[in-house]
Every structure is written in structure tokens, then in C-alpha cells.
Protein backbone atom coordinates (compact mmCIF):
# COMPACT_ATOMS: atom_id res chain seq x y z
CA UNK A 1 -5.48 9.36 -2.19
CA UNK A 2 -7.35 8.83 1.35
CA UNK A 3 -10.35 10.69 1.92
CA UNK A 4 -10.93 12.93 5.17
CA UNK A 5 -10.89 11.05 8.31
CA UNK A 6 -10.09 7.62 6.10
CA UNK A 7 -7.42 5.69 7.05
CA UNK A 8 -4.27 4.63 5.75
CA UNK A 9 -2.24 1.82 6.34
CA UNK A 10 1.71 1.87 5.33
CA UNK A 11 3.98 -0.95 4.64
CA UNK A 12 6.63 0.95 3.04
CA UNK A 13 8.87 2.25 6.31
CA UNK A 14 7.72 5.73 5.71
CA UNK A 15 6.77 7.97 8.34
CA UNK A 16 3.55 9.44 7.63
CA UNK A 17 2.06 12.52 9.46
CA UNK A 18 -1.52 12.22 9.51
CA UNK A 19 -3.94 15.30 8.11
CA UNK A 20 -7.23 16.36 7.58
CA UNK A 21 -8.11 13.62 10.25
CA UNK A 22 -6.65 10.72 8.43
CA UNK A 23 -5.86 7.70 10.89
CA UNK A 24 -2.69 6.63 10.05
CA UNK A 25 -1.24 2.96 10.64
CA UNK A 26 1.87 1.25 9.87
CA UNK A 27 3.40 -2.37 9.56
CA UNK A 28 6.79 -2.29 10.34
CA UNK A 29 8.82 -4.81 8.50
CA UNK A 30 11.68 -5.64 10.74
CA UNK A 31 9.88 -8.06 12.67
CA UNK A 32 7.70 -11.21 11.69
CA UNK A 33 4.61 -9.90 9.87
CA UNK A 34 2.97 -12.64 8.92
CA UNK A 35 -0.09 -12.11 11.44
CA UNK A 36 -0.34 -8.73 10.33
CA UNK A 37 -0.54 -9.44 6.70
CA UNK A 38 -3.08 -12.12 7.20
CA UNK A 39 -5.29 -9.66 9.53
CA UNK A 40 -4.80 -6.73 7.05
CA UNK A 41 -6.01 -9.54 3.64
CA UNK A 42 -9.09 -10.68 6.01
CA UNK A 43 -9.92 -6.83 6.17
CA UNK A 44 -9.36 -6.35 2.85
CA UNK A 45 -11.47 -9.36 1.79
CA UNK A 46 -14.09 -8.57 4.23
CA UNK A 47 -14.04 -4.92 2.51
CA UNK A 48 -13.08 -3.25 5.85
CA UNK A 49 -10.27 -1.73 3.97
CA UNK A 50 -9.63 -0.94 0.05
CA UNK A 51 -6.48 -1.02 -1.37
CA UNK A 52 -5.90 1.44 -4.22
CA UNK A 53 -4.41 0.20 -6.98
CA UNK A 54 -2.70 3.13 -9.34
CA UNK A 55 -1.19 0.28 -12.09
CA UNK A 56 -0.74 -3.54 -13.11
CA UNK A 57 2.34 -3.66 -15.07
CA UNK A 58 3.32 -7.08 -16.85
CA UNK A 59 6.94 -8.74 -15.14
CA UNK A 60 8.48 -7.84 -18.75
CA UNK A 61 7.69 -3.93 -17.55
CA UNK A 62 9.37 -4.18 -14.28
CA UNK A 63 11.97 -1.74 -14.71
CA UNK A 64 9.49 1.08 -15.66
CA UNK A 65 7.16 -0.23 -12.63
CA UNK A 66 10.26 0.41 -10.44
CA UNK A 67 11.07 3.39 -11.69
CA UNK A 68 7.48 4.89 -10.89
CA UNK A 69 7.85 3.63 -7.21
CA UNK A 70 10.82 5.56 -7.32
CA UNK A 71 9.47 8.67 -8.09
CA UNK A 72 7.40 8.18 -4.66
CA UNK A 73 4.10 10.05 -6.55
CA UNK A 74 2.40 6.91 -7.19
CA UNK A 75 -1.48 7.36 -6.42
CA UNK A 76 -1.88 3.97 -5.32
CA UNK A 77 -0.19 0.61 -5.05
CA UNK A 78 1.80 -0.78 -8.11
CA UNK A 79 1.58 -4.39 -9.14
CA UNK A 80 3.86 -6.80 -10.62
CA UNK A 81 2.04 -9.40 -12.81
CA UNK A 82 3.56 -12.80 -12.58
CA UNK A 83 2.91 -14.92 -15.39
């Protein structure tokens, strides 16, 4: 969920359409990203960005975390707990 005239940043390959005056980025993964991701954590730890995250699922629950992604209505970012 992005608020009005929020921004959103997508790493997934999607091509998102922007609305209700949301600025919409995205981080294509063909190419070398590695800049990118370190700009986007910096953000991120300097709180110039939030990441939502919908779930933390344990490694043993991966299938069902997959399965969510799948269903493309996650409300946030799912996690993968290595441990």
C-alpha cells in the first residue's frame, strides 16, 4: 500500500502505472545492480524510504511463502528467515 503522491520503488520486473500521484521507480535486474541496491539500503537506513513488510516466514515455510508471492496480492514484501 503507497499513500497518495508516495513513492514506490519495484524490483520485481513489473510494469507499474503510477496513480493517484504515486512516483513510481524501478530497478531493472538484467544489468549489474549492485550500486543501486546499496543506494536504495542507504535510503532505507537513512529512513528516506520504508519498506513494507506484509510477512516473515521461517525457511521451513518457504513453500507457503512462495505460494503467497504467487498470488501477486501480497501487501508488502515477504521475507525468508535464514537460520
Amino acid at each position: 500500500m503507497v499513500r497518495d503522491g508516495g513513492r514506490l520503488i519495484a524490483v520485481s520486473g513489473d510494469r507499474l502505472i503510477s496513480e493517484r500521484g504515486v512516483q513510481v521507480g524501478t530497478v531493472p535486474y538484467d544489468v549489474d545492480v549492485r550500486d543501486d541496491v546499496a543506494q536504495l539500503l542507504k535510503q532505507i537506513a537513512a529512513r528516506e524510504l520504508r519498506v513494507e513488510i506484509e510477512r516473515v516466514y521461517p525457511f521451513a515455510e518457504a513453500p507457503a511463502a512462495l505460494a503467497k508471492v504467487q498470488t501477486r496480492h501480497a501487501r508488502g514484501k515477504i521475507v525468508l528467515r535464514l537460520e
